[in-house]
Protein backbone atom coordinates (compact mmCIF):
# COMPACT_ATOMS: atom_id res chain seq x y z
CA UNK A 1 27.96 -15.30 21.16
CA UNK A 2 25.77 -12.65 18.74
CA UNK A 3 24.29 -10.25 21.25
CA UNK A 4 20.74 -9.20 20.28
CA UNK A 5 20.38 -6.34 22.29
CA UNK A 6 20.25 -3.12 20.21
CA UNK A 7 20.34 0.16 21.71
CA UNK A 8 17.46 3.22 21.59
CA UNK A 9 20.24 5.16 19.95
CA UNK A 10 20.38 1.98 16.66
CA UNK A 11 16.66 1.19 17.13
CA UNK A 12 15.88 4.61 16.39
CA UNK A 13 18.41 5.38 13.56
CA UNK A 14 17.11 2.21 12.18
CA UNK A 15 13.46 3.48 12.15
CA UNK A 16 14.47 6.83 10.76
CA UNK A 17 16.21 5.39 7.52
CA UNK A 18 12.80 3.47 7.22
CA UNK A 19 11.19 6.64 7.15
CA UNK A 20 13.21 8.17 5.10
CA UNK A 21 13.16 5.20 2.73
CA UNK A 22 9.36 5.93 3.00
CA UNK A 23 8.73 2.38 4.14
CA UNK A 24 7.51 3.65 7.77
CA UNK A 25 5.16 6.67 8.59
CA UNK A 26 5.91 8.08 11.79
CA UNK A 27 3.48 10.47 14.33
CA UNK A 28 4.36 12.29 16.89
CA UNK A 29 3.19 11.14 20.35
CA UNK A 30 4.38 13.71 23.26
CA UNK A 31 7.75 14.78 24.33
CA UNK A 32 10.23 12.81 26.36
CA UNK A 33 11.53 14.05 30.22
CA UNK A 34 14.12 15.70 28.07
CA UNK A 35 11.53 17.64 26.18
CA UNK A 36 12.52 15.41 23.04
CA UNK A 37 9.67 14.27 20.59
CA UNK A 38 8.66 10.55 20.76
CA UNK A 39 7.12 9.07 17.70
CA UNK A 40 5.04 6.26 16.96
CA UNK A 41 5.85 4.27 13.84
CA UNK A 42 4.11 2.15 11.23
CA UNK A 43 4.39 0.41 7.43
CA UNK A 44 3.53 3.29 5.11
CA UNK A 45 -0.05 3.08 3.11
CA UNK A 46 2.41 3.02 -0.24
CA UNK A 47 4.57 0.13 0.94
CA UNK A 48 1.23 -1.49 2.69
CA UNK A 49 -0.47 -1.61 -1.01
CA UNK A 50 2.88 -2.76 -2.40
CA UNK A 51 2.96 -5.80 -0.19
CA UNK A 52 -0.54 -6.70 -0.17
CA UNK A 53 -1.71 -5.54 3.14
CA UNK A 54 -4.70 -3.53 4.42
């Protein structure tokens, strides 16, 4: 049985090489208990016109 469950670790390595890729913008939205940043992320206004999206 495939187990869907991805860890933060993954999920957030996964959103990084998005960014990096430049597919993904990413913002910084506070700090975590750890005094870490925490980012909010979205499709990038390049790869938005590319696909056809507002």
């Amino acid at each position: 049985m495939q187990e869907s469950y991805r860890s933060k670790t993954e999920t957030y390595y996964r959103l990084e090489r998005l960014w990096l890729l430049e597919f993904l913008e990413k913002e910084e939205i506070g700090k975590t208990l750890n005094d870490l940043p925490r980012y909010i992320y979205c499709l990038s206004s390049e790869y938005r016109k590319a696909i056809g999206r507002r």
